[in-house]
PDB file of N, CA and C in Angstrom:
ATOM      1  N   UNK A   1       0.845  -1.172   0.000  1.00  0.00           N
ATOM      2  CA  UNK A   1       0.000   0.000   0.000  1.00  0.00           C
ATOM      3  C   UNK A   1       0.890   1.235   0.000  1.00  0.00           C
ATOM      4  N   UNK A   2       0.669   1.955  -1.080  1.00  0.00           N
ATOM      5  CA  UNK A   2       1.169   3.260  -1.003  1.00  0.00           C
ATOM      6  C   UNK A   2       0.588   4.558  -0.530  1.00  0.00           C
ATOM      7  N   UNK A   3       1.296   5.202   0.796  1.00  0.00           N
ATOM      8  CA  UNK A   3       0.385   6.182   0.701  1.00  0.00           C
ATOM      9  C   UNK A   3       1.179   7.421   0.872  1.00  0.00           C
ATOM     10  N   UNK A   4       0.852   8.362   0.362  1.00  0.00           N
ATOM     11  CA  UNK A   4       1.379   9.602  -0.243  1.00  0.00           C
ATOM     12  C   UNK A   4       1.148  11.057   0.724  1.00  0.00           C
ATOM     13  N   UNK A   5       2.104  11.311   1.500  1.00  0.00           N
ATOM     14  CA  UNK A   5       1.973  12.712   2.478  1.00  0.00           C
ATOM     15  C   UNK A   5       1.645  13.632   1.492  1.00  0.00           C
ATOM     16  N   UNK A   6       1.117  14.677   1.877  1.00  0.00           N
ATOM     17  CA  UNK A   6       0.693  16.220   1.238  1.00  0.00           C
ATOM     18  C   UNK A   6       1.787  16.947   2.077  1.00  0.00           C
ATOM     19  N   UNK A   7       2.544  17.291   1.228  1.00  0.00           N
ATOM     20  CA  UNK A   7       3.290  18.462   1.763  1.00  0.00           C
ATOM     21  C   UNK A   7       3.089  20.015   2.511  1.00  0.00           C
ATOM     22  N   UNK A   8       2.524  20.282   3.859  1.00  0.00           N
ATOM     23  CA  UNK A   8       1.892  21.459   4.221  1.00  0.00           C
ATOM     24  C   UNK A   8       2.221  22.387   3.471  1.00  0.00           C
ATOM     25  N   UNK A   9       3.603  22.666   3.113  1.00  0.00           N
ATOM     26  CA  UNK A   9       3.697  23.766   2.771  1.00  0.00           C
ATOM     27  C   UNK A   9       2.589  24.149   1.234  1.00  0.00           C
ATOM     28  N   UNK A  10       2.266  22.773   0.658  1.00  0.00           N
ATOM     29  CA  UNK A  10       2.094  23.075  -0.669  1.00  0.00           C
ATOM     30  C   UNK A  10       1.104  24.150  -0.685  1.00  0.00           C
ATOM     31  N   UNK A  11       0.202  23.845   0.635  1.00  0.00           N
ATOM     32  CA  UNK A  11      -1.432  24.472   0.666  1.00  0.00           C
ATOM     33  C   UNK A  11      -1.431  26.237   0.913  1.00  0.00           C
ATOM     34  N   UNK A  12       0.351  26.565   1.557  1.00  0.00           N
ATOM     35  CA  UNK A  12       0.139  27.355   2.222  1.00  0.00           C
ATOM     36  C   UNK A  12      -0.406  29.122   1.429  1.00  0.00           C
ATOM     37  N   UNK A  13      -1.330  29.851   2.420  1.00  0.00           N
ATOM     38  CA  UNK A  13      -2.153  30.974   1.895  1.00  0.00           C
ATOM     39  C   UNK A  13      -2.373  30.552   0.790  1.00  0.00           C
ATOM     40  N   UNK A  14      -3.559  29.374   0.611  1.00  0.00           N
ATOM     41  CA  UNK A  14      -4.418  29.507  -0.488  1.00  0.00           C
ATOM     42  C   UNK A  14      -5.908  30.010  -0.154  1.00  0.00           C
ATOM     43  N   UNK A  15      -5.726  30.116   1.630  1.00  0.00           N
ATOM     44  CA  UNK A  15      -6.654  30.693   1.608  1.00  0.00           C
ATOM     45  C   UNK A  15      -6.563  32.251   1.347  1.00  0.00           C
ATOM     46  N   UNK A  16      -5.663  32.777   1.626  1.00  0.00           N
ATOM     47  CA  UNK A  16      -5.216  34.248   1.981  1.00  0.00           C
ATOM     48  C   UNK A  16      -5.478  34.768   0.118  1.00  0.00           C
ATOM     49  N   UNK A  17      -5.098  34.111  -0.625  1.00  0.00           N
ATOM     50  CA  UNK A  17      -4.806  34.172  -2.000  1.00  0.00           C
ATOM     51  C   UNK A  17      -6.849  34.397  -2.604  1.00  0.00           C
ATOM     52  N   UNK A  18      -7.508  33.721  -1.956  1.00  0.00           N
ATOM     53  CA  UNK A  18      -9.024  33.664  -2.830  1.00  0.00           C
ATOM     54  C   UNK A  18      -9.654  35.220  -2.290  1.00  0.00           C
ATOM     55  N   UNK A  19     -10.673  35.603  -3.398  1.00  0.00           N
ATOM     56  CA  UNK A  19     -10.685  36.841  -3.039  1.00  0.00           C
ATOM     57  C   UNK A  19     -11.746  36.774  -2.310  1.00  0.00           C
ATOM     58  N   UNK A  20     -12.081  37.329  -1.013  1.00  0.00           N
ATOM     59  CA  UNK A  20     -12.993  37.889  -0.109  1.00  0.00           C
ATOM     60  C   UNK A  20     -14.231  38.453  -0.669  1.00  0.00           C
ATOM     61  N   UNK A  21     -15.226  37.756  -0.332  1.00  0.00           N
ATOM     62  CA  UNK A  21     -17.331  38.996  -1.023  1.00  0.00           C
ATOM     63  C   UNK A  21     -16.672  39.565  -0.134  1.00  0.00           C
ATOM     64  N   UNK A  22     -17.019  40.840  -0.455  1.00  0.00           N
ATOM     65  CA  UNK A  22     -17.367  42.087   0.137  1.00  0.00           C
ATOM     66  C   UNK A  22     -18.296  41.750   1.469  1.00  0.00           C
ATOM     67  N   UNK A  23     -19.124  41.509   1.568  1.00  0.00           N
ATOM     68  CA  UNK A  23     -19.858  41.331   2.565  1.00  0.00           C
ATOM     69  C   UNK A  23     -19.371  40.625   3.746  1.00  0.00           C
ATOM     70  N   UNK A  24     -18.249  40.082   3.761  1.00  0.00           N
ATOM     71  CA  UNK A  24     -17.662  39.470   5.084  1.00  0.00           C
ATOM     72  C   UNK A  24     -16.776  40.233   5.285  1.00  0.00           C
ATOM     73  N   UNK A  25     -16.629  41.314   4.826  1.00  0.00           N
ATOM     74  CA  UNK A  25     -15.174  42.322   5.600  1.00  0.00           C
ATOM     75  C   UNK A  25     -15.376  43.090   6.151  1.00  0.00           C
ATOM     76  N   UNK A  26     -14.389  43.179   7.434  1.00  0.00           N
ATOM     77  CA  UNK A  26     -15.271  44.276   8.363  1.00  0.00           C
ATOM     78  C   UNK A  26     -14.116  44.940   8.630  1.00  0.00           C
ATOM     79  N   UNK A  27     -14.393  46.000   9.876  1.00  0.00           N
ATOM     80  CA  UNK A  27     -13.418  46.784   9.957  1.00  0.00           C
ATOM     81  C   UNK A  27     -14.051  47.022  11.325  1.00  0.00           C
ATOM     82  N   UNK A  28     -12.992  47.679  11.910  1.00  0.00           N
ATOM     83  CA  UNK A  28     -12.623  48.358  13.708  1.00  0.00           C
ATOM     84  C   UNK A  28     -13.302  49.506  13.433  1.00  0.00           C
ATOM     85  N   UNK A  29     -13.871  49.728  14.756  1.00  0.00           N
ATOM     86  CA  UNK A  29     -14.865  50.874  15.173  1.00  0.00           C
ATOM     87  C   UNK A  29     -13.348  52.419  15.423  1.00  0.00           C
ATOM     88  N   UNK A  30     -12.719  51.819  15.767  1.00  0.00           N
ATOM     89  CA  UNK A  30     -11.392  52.842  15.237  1.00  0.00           C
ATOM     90  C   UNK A  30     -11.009  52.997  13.895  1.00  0.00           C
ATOM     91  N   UNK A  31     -11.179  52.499  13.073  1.00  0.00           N
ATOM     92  CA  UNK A  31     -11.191  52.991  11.305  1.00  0.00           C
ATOM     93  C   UNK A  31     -12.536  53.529  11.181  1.00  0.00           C
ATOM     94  N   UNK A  32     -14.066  53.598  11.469  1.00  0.00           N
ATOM     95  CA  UNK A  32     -15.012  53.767  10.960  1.00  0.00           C
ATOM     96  C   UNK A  32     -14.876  55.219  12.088  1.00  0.00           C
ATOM     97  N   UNK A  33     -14.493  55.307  13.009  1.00  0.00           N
ATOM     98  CA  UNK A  33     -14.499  56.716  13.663  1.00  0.00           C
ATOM     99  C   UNK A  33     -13.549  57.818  12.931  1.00  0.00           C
ATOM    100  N   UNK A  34     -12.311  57.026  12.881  1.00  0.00           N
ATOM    101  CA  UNK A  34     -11.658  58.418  12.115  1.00  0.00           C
ATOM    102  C   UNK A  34     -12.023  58.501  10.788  1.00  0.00           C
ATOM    103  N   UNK A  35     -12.973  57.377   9.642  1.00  0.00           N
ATOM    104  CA  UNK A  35     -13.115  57.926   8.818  1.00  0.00           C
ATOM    105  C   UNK A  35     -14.410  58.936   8.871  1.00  0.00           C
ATOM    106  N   UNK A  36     -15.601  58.959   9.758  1.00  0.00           N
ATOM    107  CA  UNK A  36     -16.348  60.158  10.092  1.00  0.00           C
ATOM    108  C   UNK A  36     -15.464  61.059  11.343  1.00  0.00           C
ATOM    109  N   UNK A  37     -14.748  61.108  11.047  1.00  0.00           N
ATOM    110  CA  UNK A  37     -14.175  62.533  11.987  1.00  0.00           C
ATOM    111  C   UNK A  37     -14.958  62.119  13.421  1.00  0.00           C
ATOM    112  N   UNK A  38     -15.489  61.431  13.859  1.00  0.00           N
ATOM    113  CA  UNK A  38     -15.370  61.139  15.293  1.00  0.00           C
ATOM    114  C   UNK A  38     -14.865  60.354  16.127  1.00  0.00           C
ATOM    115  N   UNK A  39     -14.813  60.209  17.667  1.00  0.00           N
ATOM    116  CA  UNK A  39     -14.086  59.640  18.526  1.00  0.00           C
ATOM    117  C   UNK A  39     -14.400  57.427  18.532  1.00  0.00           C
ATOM    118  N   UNK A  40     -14.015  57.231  18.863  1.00  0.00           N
ATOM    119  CA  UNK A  40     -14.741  55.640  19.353  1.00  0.00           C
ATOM    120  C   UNK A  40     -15.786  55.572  20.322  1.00  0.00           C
ATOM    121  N   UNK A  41     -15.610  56.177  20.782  1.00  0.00           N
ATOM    122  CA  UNK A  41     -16.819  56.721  21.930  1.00  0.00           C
ATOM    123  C   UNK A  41     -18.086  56.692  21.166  1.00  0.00           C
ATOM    124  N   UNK A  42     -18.066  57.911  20.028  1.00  0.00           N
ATOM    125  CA  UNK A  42     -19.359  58.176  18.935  1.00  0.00           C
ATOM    126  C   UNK A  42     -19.581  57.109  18.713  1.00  0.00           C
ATOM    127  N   UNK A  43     -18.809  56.269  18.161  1.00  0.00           N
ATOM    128  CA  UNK A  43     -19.393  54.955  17.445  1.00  0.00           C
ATOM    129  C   UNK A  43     -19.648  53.775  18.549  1.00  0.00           C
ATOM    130  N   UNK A  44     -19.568  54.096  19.593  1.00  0.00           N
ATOM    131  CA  UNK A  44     -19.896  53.071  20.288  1.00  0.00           C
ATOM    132  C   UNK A  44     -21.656  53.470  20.524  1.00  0.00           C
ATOM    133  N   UNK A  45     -21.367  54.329  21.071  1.00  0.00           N
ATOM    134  CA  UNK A  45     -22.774  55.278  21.030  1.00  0.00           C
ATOM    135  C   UNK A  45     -23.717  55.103  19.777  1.00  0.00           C
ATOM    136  N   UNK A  46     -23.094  55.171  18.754  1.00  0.00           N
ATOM    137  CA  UNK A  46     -23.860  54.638  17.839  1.00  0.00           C
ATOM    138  C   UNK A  46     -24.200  53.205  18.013  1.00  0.00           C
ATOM    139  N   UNK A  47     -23.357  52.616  17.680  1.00  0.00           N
ATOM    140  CA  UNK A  47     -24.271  50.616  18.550  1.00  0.00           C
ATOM    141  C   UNK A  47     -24.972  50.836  19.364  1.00  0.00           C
ATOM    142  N   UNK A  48     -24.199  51.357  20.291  1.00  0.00           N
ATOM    143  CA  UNK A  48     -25.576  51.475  21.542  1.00  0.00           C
ATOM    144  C   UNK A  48     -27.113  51.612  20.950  1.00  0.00           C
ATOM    145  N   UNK A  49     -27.437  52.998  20.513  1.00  0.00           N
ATOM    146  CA  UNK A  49     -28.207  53.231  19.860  1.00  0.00           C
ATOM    147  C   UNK A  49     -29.092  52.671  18.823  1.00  0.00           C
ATOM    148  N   UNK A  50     -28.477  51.439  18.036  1.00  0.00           N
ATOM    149  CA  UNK A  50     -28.565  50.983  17.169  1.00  0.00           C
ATOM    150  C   UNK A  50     -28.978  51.233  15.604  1.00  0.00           C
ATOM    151  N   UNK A  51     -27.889  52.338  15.534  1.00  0.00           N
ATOM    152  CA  UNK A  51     -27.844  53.385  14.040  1.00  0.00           C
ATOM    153  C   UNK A  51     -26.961  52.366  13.216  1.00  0.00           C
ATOM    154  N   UNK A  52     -26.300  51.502  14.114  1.00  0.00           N
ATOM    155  CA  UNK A  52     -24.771  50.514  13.305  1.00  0.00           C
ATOM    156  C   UNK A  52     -25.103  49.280  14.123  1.00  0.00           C
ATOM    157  N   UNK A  53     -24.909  48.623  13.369  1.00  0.00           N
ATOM    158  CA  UNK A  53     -24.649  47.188  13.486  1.00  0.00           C
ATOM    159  C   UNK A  53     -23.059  46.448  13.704  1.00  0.00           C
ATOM    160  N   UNK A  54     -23.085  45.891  14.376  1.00  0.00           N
ATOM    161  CA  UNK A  54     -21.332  45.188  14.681  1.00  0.00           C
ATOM    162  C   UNK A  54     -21.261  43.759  15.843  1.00  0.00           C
ATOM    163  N   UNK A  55     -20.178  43.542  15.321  1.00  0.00           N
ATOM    164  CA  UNK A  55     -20.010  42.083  15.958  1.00  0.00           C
ATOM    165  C   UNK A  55     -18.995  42.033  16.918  1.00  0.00           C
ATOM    166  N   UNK A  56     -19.153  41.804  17.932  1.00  0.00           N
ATOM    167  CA  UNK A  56     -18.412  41.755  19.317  1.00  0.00           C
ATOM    168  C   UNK A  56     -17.846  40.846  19.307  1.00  0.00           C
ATOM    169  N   UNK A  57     -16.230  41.114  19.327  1.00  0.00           N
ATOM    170  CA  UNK A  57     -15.237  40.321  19.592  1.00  0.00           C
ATOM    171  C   UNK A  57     -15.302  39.692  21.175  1.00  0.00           C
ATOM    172  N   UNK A  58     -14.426  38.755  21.365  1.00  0.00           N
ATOM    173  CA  UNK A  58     -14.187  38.152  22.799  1.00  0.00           C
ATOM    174  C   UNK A  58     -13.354  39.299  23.534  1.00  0.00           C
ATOM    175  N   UNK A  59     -12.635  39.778  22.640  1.00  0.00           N
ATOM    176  CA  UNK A  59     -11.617  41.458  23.341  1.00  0.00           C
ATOM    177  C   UNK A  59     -12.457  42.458  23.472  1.00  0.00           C
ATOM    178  N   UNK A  60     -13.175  41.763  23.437  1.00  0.00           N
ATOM    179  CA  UNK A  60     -14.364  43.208  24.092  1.00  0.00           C
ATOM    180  C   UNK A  60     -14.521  44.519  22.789  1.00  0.00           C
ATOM    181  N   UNK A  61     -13.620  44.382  21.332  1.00  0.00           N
ATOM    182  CA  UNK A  61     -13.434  45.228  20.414  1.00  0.00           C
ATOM    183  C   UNK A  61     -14.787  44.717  19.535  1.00  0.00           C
ATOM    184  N   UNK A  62     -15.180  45.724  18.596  1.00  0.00           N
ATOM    185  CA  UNK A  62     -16.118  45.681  17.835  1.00  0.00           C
ATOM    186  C   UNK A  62     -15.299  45.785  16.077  1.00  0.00           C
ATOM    187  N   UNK A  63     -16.212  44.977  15.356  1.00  0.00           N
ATOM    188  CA  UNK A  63     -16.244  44.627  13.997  1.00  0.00           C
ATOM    189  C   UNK A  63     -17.620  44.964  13.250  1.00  0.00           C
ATOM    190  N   UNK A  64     -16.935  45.983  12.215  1.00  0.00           N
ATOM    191  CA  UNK A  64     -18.278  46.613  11.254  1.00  0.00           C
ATOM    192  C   UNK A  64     -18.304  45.900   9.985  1.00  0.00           C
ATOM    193  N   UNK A  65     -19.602  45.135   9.756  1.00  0.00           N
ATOM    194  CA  UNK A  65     -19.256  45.059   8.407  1.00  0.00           C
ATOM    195  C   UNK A  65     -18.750  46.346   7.294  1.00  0.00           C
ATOM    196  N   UNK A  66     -18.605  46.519   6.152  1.00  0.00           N
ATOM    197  CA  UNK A  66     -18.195  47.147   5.565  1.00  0.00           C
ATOM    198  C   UNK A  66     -19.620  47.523   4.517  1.00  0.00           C
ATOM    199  N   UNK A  67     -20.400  46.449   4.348  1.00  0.00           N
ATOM    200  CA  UNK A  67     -21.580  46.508   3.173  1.00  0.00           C
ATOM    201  C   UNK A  67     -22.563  47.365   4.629  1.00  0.00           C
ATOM    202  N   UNK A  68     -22.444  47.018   6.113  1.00  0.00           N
ATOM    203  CA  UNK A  68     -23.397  47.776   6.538  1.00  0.00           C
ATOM    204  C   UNK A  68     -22.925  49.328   7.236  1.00  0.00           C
ATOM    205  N   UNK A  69     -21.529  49.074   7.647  1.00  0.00           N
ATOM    206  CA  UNK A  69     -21.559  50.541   7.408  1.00  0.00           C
ATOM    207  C   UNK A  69     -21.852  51.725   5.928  1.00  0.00           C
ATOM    208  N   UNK A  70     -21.158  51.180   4.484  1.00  0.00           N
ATOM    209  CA  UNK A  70     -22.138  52.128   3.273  1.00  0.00           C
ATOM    210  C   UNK A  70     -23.184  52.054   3.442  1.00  0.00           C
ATOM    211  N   UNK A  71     -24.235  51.080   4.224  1.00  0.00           N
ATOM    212  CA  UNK A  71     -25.814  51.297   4.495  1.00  0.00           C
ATOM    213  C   UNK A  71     -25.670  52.210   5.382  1.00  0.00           C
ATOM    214  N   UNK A  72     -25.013  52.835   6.186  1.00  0.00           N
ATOM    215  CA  UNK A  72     -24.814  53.537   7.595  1.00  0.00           C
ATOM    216  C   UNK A  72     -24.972  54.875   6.741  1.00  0.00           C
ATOM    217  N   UNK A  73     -24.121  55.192   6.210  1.00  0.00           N
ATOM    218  CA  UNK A  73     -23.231  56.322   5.641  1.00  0.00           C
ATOM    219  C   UNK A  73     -24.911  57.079   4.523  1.00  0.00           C
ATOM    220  N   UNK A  74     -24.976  55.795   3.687  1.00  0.00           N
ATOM    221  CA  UNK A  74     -25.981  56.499   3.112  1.00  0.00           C
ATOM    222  C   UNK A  74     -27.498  56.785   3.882  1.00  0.00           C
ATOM    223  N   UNK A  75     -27.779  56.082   4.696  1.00  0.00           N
ATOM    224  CA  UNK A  75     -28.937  56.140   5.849  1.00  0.00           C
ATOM    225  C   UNK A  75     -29.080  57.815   6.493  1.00  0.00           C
ATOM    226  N   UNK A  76     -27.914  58.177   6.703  1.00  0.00           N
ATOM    227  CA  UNK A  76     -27.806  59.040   7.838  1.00  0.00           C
ATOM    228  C   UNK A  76     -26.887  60.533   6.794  1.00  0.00           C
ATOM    229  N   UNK A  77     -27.048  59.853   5.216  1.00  0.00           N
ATOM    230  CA  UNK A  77     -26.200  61.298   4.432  1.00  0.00           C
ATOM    231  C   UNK A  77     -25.127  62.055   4.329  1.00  0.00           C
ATOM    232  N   UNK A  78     -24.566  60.602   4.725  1.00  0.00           N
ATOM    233  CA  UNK A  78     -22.802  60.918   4.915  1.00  0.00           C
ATOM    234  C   UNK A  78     -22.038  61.124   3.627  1.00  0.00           C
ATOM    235  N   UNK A  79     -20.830  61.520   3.229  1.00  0.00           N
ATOM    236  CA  UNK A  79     -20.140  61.160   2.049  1.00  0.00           C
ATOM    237  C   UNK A  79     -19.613  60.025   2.527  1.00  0.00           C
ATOM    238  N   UNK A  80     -19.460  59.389   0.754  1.00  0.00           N
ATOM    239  CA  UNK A  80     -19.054  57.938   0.893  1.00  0.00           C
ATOM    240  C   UNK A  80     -17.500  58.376  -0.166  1.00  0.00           C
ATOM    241  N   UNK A  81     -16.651  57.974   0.730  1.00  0.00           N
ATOM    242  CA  UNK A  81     -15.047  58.155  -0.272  1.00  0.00           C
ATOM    243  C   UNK A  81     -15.065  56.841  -1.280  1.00  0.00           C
ATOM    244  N   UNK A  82     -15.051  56.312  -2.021  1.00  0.00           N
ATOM    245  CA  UNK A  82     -14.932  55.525  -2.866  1.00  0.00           C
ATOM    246  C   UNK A  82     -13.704  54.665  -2.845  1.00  0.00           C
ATOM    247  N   UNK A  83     -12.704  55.001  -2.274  1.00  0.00           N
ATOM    248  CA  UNK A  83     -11.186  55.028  -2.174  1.00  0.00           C
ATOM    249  C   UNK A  83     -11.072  54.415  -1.619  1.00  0.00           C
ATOM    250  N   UNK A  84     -12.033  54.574  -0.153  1.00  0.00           N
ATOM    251  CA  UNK A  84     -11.875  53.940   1.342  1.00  0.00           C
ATOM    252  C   UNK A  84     -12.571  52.629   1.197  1.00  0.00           C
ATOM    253  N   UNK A  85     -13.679  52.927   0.216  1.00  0.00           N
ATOM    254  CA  UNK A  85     -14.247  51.237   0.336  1.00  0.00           C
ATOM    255  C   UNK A  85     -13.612  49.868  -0.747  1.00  0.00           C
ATOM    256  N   UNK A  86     -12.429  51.178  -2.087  1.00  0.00           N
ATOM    257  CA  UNK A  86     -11.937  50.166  -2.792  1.00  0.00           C
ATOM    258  C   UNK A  86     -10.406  49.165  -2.038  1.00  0.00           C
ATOM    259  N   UNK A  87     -10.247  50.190  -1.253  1.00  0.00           N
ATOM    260  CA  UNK A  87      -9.204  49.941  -0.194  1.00  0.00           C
ATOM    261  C   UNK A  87      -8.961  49.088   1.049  1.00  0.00           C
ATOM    262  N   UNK A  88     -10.614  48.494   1.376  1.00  0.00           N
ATOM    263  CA  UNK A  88     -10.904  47.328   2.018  1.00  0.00           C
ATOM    264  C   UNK A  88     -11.680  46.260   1.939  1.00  0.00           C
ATOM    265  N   UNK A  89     -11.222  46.462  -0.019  1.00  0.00           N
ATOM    266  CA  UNK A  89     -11.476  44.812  -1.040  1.00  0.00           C
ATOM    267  C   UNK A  89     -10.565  44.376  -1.321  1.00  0.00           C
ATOM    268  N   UNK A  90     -10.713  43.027  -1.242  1.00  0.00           N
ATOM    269  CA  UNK A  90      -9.435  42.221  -1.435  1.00  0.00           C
ATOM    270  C   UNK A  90      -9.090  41.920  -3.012  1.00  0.00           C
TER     271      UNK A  90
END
């Protein structure tokens, strides 16, 4: 019987390599504050509130999607930089 190892390395970042939907990328409530010019505080306040949606890490840090903050931005009549959202697609 022959049997044939897979070499780990062969596999390695093939995940890193496939490209990401848009819809599973998120970002820190510290990137979504300084890109509206406010504190982390604001945006926590905003969850609180429930103007934003986000996913609570075990570090106690928060994760925005990216498809629901541009729902955020346009909801509430923000400018949307184009730059910033081509910039956190993979």
């Amino acid at each position: 019987m022959n049997i044939s190892k897979k070499n780990p390395s062969d596999n390695k970042n093939v995940l890193a390599k496939q490209p990401m939907d848009i819809e599973f990328q998120h970002i820190s409530e510290k990137d979504l504050a300084s890109y509206c010019f406010v504190s982390p505080s604001t945006v926590r306040r905003w969850l609180k509130q429930g103007k934003l949606t986000a996913t609570k890490l075990p570090s106690n840090q928060y994760r925005i999607s990216i498809t629901d903050f541009r729902e955020f931005l346009i909801r509430y009549n923000m400018p949307i930089r184009e730059e910033f959202f081509r910039k956190h697609q993979i």
